[in-house]
N, C-alpha and C. Protein backbone atom coordinates (compact mmCIF):
# COMPACT_ATOMS: atom_id res chain seq x y z
N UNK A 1 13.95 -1.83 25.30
CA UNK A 1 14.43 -1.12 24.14
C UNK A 1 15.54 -1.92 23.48
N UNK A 2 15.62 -2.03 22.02
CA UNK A 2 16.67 -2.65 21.47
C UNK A 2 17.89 -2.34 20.97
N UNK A 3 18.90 -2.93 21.41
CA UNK A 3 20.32 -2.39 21.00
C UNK A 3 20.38 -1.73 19.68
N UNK A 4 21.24 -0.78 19.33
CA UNK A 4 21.27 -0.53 17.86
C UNK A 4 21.58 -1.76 16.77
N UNK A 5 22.89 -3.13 17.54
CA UNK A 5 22.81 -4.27 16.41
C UNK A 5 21.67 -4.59 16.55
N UNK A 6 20.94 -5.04 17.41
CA UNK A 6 19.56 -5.73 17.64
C UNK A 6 18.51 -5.16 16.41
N UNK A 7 18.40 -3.47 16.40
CA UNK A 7 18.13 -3.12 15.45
C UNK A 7 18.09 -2.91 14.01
N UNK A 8 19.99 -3.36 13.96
CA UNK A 8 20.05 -3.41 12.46
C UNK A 8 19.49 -4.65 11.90
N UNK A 9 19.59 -6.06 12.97
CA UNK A 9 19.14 -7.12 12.47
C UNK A 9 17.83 -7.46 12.08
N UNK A 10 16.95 -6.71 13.10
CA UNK A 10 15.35 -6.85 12.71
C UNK A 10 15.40 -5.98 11.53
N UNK A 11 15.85 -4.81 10.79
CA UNK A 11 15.82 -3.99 10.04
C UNK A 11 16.47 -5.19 8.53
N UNK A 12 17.19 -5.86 8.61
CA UNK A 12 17.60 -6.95 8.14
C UNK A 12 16.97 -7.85 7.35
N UNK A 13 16.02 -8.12 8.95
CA UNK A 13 14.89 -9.27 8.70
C UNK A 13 14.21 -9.32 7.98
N UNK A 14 13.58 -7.51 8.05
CA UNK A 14 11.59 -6.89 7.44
C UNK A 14 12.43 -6.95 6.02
N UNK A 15 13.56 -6.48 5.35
CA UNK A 15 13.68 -6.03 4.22
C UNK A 15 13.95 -7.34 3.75
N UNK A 16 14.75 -8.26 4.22
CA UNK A 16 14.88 -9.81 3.21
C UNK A 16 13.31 -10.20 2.69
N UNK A 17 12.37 -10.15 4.53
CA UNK A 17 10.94 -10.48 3.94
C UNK A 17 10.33 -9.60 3.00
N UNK A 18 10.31 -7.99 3.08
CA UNK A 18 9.67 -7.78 1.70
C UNK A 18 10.27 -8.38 0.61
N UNK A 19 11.54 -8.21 0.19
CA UNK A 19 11.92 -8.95 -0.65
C UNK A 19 11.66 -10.57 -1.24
N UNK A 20 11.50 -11.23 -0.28
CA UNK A 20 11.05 -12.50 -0.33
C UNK A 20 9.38 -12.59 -0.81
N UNK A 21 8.66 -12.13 -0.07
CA UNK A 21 7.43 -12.47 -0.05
C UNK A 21 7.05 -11.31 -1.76
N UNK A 22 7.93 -10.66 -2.14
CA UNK A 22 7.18 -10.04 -3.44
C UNK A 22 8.27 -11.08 -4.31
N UNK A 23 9.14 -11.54 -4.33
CA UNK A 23 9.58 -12.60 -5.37
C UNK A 23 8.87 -14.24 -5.29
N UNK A 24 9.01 -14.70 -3.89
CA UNK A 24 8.22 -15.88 -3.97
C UNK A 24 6.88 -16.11 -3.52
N UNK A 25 6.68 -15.28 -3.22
CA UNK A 25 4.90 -15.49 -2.31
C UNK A 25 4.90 -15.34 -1.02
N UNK A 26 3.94 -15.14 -0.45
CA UNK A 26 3.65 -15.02 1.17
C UNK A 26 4.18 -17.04 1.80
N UNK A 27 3.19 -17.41 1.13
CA UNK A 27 3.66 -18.86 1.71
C UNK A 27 5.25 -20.06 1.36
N UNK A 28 5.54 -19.15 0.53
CA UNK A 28 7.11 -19.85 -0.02
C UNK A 28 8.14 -18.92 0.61
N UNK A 29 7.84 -18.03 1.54
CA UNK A 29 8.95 -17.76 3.02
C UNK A 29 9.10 -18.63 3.74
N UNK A 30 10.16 -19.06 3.89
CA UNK A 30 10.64 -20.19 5.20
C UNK A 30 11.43 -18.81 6.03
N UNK A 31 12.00 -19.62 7.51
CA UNK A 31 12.51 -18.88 8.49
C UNK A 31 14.22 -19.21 7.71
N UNK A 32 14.79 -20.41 7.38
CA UNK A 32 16.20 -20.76 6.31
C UNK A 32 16.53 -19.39 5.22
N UNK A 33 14.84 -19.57 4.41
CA UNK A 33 15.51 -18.97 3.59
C UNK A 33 15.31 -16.91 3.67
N UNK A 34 14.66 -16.56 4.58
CA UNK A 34 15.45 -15.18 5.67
C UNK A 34 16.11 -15.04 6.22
N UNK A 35 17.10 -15.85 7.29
CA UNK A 35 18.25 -16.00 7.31
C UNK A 35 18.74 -15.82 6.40
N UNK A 36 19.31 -16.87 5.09
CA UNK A 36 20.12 -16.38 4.30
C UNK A 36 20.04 -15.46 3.47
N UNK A 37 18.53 -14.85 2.76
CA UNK A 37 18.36 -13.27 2.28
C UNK A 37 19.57 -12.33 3.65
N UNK A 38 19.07 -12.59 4.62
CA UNK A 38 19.32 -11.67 5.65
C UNK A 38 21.13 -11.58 5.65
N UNK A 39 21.59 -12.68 5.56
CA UNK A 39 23.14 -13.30 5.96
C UNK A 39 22.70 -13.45 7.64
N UNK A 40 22.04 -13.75 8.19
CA UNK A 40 22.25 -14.36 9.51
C UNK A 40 21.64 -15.93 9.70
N UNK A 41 21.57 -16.29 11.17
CA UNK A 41 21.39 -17.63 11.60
C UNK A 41 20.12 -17.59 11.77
N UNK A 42 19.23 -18.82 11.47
CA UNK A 42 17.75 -18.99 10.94
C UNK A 42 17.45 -18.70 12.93
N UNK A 43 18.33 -18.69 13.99
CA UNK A 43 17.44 -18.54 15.16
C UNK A 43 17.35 -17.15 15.80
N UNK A 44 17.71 -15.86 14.89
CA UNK A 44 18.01 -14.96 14.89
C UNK A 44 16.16 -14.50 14.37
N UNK A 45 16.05 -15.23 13.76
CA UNK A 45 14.38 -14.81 12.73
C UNK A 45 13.65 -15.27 14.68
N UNK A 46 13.73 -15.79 14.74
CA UNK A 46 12.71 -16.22 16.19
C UNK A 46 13.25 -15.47 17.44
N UNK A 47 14.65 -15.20 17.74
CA UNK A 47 14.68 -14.25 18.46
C UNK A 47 13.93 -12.48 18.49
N UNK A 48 14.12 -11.93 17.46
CA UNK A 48 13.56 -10.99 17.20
C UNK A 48 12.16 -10.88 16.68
N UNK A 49 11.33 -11.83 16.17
CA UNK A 49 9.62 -12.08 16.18
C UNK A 49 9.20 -13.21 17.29
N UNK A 50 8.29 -13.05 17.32
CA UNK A 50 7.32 -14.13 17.80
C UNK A 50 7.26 -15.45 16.89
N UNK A 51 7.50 -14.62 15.86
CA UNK A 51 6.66 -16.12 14.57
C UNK A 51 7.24 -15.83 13.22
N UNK A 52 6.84 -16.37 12.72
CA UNK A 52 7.74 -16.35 11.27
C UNK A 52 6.79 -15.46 10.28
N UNK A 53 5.21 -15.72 11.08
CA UNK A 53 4.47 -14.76 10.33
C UNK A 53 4.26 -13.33 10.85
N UNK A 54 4.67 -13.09 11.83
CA UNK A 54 4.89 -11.79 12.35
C UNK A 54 5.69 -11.25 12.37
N UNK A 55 6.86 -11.66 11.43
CA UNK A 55 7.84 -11.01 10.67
C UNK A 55 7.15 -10.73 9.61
N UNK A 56 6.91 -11.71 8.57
CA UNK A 56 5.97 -11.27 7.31
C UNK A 56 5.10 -10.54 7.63
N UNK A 57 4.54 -10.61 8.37
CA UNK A 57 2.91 -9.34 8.75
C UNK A 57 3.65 -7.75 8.85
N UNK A 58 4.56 -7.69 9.61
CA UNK A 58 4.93 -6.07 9.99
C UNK A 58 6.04 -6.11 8.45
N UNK A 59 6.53 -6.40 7.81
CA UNK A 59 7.20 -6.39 6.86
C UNK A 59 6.08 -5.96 5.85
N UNK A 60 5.63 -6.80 5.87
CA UNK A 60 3.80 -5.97 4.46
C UNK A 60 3.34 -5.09 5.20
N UNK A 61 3.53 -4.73 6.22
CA UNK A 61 2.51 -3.74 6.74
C UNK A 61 3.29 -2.56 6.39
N UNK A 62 4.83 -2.79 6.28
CA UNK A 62 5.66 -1.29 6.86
C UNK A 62 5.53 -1.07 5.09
N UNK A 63 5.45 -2.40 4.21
CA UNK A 63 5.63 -1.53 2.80
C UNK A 63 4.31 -0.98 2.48
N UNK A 64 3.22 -1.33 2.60
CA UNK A 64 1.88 -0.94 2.17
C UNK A 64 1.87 0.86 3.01
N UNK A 65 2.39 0.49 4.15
CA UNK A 65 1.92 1.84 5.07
C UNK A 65 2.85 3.04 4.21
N UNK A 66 4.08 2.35 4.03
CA UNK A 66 5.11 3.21 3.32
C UNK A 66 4.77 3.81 1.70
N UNK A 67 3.45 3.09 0.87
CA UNK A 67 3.31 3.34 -0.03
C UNK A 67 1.89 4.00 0.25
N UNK A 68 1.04 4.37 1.29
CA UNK A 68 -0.23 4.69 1.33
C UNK A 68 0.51 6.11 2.24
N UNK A 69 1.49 6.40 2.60
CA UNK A 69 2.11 7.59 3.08
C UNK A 69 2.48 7.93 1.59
N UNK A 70 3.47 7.93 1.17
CA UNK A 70 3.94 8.25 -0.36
C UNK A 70 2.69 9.12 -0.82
N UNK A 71 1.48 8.72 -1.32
CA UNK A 71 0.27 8.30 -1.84
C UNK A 71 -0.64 9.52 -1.36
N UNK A 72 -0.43 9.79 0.16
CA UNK A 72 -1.40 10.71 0.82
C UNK A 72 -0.54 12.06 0.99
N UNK A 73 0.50 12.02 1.14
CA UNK A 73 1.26 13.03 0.94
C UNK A 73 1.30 13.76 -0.26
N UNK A 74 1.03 13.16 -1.20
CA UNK A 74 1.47 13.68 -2.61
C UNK A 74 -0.11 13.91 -3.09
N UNK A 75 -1.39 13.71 -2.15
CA UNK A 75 -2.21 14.52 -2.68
C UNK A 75 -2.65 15.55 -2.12
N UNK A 76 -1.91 15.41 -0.57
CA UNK A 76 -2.38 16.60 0.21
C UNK A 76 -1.73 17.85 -0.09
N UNK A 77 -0.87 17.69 -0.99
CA UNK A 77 -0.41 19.54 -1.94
C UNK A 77 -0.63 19.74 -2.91
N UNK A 78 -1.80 18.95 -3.20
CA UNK A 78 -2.46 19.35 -4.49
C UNK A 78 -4.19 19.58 -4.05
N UNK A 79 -4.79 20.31 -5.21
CA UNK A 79 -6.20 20.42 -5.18
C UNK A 79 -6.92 18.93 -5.85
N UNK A 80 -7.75 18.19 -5.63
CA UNK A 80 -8.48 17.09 -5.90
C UNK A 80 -7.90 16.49 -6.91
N UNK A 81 -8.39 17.66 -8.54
CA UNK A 81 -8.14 16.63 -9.56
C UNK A 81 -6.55 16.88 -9.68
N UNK A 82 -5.42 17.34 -9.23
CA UNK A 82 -4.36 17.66 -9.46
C UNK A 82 -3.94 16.16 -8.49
N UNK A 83 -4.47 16.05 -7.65
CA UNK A 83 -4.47 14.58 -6.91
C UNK A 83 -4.39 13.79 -7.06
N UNK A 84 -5.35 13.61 -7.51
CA UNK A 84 -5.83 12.40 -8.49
C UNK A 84 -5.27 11.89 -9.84
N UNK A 85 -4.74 13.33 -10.45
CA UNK A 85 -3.60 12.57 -11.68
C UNK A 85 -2.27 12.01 -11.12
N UNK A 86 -2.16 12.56 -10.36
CA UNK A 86 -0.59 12.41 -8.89
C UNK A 86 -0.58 11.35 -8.26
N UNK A 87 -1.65 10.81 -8.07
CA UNK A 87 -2.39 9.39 -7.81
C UNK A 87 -1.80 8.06 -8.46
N UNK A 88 -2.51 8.81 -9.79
CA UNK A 88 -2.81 7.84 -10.96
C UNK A 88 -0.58 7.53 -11.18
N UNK A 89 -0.52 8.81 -11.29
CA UNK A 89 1.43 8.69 -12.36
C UNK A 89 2.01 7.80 -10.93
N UNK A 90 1.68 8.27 -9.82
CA UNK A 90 2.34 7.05 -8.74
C UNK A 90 2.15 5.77 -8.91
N UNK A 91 1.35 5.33 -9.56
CA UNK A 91 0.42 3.97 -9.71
C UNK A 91 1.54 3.09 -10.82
N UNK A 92 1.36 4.44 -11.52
CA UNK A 92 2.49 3.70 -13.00
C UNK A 92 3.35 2.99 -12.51
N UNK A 93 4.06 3.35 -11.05
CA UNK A 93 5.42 3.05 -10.76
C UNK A 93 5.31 1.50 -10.50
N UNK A 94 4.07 1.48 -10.19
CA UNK A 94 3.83 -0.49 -10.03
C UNK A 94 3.10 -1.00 -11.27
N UNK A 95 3.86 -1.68 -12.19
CA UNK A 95 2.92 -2.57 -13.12
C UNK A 95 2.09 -3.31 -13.13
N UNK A 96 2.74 -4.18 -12.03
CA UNK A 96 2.13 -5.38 -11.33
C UNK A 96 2.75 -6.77 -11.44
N UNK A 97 4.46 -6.50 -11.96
CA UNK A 97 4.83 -7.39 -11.94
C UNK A 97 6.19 -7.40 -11.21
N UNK A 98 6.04 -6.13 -10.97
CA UNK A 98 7.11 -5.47 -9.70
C UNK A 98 6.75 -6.27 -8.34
N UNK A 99 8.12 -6.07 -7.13
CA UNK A 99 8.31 -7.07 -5.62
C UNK A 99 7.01 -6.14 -5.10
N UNK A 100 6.64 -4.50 -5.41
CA UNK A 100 5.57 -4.45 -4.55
C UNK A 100 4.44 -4.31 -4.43
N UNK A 101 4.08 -4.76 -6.05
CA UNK A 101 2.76 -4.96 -6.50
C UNK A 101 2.14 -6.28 -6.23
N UNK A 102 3.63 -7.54 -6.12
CA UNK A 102 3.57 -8.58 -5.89
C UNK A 102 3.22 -9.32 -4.13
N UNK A 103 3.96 -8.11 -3.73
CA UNK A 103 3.81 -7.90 -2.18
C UNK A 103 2.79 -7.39 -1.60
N UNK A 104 1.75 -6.82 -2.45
CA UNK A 104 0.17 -5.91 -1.83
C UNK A 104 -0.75 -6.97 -2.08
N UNK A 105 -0.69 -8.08 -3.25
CA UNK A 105 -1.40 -9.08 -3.81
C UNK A 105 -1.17 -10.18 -2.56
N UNK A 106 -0.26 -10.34 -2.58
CA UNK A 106 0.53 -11.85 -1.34
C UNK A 106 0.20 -10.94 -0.06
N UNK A 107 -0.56 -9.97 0.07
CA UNK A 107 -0.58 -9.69 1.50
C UNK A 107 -2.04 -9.32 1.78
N UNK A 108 -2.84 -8.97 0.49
CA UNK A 108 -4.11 -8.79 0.71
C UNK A 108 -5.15 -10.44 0.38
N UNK A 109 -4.05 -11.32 0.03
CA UNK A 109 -4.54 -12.66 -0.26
C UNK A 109 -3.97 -13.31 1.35
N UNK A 110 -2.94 -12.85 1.94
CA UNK A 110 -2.70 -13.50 3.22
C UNK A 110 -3.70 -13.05 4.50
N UNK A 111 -4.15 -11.94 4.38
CA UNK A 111 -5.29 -11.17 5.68
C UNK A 111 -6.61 -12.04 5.04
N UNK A 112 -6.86 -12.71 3.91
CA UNK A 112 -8.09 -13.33 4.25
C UNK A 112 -8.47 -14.84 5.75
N UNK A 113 -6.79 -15.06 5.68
CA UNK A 113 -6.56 -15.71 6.86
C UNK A 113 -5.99 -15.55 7.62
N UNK A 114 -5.31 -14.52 7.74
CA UNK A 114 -4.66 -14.25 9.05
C UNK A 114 -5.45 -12.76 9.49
N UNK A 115 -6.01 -12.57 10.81
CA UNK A 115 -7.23 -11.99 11.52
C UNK A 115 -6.38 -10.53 11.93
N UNK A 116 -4.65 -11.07 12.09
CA UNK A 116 -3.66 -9.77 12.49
C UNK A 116 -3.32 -8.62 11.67
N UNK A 117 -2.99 -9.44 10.54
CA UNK A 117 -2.92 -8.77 8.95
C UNK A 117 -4.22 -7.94 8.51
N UNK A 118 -5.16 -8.55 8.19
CA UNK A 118 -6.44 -7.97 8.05
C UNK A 118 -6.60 -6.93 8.69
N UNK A 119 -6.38 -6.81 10.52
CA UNK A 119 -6.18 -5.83 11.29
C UNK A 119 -5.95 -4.89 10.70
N UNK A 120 -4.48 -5.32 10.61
CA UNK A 120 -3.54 -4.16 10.10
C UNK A 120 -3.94 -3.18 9.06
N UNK A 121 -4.35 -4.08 7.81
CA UNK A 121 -4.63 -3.61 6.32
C UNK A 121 -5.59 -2.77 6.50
N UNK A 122 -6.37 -3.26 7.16
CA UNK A 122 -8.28 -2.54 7.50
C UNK A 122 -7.29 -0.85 8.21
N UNK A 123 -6.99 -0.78 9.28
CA UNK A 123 -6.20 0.36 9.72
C UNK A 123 -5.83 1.39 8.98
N UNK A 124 -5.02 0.68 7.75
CA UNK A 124 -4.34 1.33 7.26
C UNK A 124 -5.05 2.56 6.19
N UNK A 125 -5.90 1.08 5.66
CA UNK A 125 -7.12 1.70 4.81
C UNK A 125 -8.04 2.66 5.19
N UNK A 126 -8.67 2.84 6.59
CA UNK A 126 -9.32 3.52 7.10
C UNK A 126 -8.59 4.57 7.42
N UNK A 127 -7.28 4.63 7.79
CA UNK A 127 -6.35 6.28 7.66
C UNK A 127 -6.55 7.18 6.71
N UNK A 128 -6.30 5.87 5.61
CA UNK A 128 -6.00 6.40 4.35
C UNK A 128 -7.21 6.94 3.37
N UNK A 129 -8.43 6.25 3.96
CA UNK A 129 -9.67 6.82 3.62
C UNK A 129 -10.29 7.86 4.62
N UNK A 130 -9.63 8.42 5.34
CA UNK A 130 -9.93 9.13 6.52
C UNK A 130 -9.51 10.47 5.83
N UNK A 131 -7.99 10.16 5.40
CA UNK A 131 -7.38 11.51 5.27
C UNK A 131 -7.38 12.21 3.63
N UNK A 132 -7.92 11.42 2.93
CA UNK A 132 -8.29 11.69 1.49
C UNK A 132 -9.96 12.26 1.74
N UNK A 133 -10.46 12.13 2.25
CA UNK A 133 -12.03 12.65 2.81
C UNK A 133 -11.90 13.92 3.09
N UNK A 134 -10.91 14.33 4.12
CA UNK A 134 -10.81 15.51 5.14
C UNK A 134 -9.47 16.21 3.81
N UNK A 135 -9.18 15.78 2.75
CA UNK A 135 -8.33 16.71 1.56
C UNK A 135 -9.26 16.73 0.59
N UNK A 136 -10.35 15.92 0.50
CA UNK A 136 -11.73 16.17 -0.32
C UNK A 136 -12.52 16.94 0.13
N UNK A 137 -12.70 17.13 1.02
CA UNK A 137 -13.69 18.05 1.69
C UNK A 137 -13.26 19.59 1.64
N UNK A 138 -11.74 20.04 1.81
CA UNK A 138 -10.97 20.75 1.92
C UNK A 138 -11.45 21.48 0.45
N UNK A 139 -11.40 20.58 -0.51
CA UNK A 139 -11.70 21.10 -2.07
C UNK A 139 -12.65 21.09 -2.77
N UNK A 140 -13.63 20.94 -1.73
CA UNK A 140 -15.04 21.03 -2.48
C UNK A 140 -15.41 20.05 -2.79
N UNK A 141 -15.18 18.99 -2.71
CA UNK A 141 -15.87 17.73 -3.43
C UNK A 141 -16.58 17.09 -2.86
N UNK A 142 -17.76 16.97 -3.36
CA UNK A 142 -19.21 16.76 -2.89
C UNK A 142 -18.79 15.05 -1.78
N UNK A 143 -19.82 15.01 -1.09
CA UNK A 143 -19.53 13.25 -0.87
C UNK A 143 -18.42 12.84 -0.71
N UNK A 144 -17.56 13.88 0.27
CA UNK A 144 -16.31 13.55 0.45
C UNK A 144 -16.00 12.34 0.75
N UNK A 145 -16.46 11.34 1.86
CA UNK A 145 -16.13 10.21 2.47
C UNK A 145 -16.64 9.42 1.50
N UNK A 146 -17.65 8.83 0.45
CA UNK A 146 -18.03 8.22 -0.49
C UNK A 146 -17.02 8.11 -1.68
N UNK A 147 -16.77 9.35 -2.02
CA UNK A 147 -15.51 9.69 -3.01
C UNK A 147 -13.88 9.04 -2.75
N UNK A 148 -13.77 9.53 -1.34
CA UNK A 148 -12.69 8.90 -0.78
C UNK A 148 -12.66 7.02 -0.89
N UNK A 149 -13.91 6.60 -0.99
CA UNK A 149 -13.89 4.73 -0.42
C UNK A 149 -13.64 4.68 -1.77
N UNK A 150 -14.27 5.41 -3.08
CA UNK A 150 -14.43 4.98 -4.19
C UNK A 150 -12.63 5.00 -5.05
N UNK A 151 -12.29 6.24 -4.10
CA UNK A 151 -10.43 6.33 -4.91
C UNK A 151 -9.85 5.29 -3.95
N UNK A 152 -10.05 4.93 -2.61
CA UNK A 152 -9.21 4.13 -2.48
C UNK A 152 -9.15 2.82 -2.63
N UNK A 153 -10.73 2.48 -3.02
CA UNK A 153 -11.07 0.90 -3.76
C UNK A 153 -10.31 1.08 -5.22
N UNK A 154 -10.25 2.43 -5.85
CA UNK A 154 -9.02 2.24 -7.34
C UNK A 154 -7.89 2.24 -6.85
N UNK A 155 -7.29 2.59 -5.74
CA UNK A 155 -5.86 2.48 -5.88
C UNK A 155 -5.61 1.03 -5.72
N UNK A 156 -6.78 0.24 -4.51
CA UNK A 156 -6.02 -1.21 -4.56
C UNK A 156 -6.29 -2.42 -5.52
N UNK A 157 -7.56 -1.41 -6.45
CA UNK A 157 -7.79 -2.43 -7.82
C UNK A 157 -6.88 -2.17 -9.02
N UNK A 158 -6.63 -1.14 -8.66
CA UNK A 158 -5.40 -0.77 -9.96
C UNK A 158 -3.85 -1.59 -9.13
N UNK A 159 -3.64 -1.26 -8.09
CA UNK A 159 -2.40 -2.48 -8.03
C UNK A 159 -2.65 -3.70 -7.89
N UNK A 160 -4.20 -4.14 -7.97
CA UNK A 160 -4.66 -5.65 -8.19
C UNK A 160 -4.62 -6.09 -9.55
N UNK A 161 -5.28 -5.47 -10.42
CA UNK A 161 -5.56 -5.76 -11.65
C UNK A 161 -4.32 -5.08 -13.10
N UNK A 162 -3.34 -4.57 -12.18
CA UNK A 162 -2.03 -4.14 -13.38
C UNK A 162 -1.93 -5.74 -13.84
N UNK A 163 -1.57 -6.37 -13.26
CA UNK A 163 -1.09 -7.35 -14.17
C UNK A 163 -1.58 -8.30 -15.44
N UNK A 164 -2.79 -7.70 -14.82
CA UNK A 164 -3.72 -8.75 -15.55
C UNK A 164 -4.13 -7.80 -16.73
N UNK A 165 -4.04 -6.47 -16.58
CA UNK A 165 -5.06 -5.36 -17.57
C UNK A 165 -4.21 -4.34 -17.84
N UNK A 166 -2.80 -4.66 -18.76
CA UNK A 166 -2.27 -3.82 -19.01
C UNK A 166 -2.59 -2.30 -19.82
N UNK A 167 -3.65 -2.40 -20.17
CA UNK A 167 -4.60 -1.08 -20.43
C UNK A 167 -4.87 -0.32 -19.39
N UNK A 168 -4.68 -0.41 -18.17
CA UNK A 168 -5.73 -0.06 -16.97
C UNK A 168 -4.44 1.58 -16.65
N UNK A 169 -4.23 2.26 -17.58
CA UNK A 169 -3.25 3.37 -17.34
C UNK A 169 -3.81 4.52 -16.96
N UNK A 170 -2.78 4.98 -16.83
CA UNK A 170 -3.12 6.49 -16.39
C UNK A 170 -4.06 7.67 -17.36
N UNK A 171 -3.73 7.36 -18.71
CA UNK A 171 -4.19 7.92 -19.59
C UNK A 171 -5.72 7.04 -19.90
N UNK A 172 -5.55 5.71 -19.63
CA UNK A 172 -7.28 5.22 -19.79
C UNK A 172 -7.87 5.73 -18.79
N UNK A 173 -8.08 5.85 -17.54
CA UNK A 173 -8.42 6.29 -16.03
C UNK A 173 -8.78 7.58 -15.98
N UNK A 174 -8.01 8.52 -16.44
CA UNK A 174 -8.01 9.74 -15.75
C UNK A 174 -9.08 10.91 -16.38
N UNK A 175 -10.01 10.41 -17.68
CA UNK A 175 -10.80 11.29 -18.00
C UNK A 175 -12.40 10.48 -17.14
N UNK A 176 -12.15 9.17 -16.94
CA UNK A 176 -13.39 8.64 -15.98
C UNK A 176 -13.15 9.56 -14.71
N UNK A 177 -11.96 9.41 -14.00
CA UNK A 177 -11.83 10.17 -12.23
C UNK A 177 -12.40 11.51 -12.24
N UNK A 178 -11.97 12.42 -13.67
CA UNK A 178 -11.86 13.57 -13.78
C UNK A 178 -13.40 14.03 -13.66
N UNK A 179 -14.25 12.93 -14.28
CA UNK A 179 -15.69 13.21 -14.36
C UNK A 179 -16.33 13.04 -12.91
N UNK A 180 -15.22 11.66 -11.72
CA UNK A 180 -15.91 11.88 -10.59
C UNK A 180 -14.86 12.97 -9.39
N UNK A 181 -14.06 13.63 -9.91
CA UNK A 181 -13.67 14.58 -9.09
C UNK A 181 -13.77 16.08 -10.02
N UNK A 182 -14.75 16.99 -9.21
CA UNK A 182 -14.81 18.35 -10.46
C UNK A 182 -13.47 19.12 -10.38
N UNK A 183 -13.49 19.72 -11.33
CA UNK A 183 -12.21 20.65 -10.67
C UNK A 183 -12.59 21.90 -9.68
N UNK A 184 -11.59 22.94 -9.60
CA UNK A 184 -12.25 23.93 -8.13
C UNK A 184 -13.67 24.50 -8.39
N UNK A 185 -13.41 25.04 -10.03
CA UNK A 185 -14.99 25.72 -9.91
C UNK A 185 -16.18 24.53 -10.31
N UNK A 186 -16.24 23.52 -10.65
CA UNK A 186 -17.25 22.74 -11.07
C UNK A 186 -18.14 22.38 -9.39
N UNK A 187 -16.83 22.45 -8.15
CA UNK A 187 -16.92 21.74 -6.87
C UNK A 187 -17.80 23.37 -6.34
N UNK A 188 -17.33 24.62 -6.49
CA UNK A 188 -17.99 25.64 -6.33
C UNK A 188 -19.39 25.61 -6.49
N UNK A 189 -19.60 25.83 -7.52
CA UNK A 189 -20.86 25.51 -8.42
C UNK A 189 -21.80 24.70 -7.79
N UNK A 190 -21.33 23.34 -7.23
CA UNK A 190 -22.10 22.39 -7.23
C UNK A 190 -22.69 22.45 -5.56
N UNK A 191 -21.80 23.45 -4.79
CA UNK A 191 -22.18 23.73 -3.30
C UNK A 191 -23.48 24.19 -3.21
């Protein structure tokens, strides 16, 4: 178990690396320059990881997990399409030129080679398409688990493609979703 400093320092570490890896990239992190994000000594980064990329790996993992909690929470007190706009206005909050739009891009471009990351991401995704299924299902919506792959392939193409498709808003989106999520009585109806 780790001391509470021990703790503040790894706590230190993950936040210089999100920070780092959504301003310069996944591969323009050195172990130097987390240390000095961090204010500590570059042998402080290797005491507390294994590797320099297993700092970066649980650092993207804790922000993605932290934004796919955000994300699932905020649709599980709503009914589908009330969800799904709740979805969409969360989305706004990343343009795509924001540290953690920049940080989901540099981390879903880093799991094509690293087998740990990928792990991770795949995990996360399958929660997260797990538990949008079983709040689809809850509300009637046909093809729950189909529906679910299809919103959570938009949430990570909409924080893929903000930057590139500044049209891609909430207000362009939300009369397409609306047509693939019914509201309560359309989902009635259709039982």
């Amino acid at each position: 178990m780790s001391s509470p400093r021990g703790e503040q320092v790894r706590q230190r570490l993950l936040k210089a690396a999100t920070e780092l890896i959504g301003e310069r990239g996944w591969s323009a992190v050195s172990t130097r320059a987390l240390a000095e994000r961090a204010e500590l000594t570059p042998g402080l980064v290797h005491y507390h990881f294994s590797s320099l990329n297993a700092l970066l790996e649980e650092a993207a993992l804790a922000t993605v997990r932290a934004v796919v909690e955000r994300t699932a929470a905020l649709m599980e007190r709503t009914t589908p399409r009330q969800g799904v706009e709740a979805m969409l206005v969360e989305l706004e909050g990343y343009p795509g030129d924001d540290p953690t739009s920049r940080l989901f891009l540099e981390a879903y471009l880093a799991a094509g080679r690293d087998a740990g990351l990928r792990e991770g991401l795949a995990r996360l995704l399958a929660d997260f398409r797990e538990r949008t299924a079983r709040w689809l299902e809850r509300g009637g919506v046909p093809e729950p688990e189909a529906t679910a792959r299809v919103l959570a392939a938009m949430v990570d193409g909409l924080m893929l493609h903000r930057p590139l498709d500044p049209e891609a808003t909430r207000r362009s989106l939300a009369p397409v979703l609306d047509r693939l999520i019914p509201s309560q009585d359309e989902g009635e109806e259709r039982r």
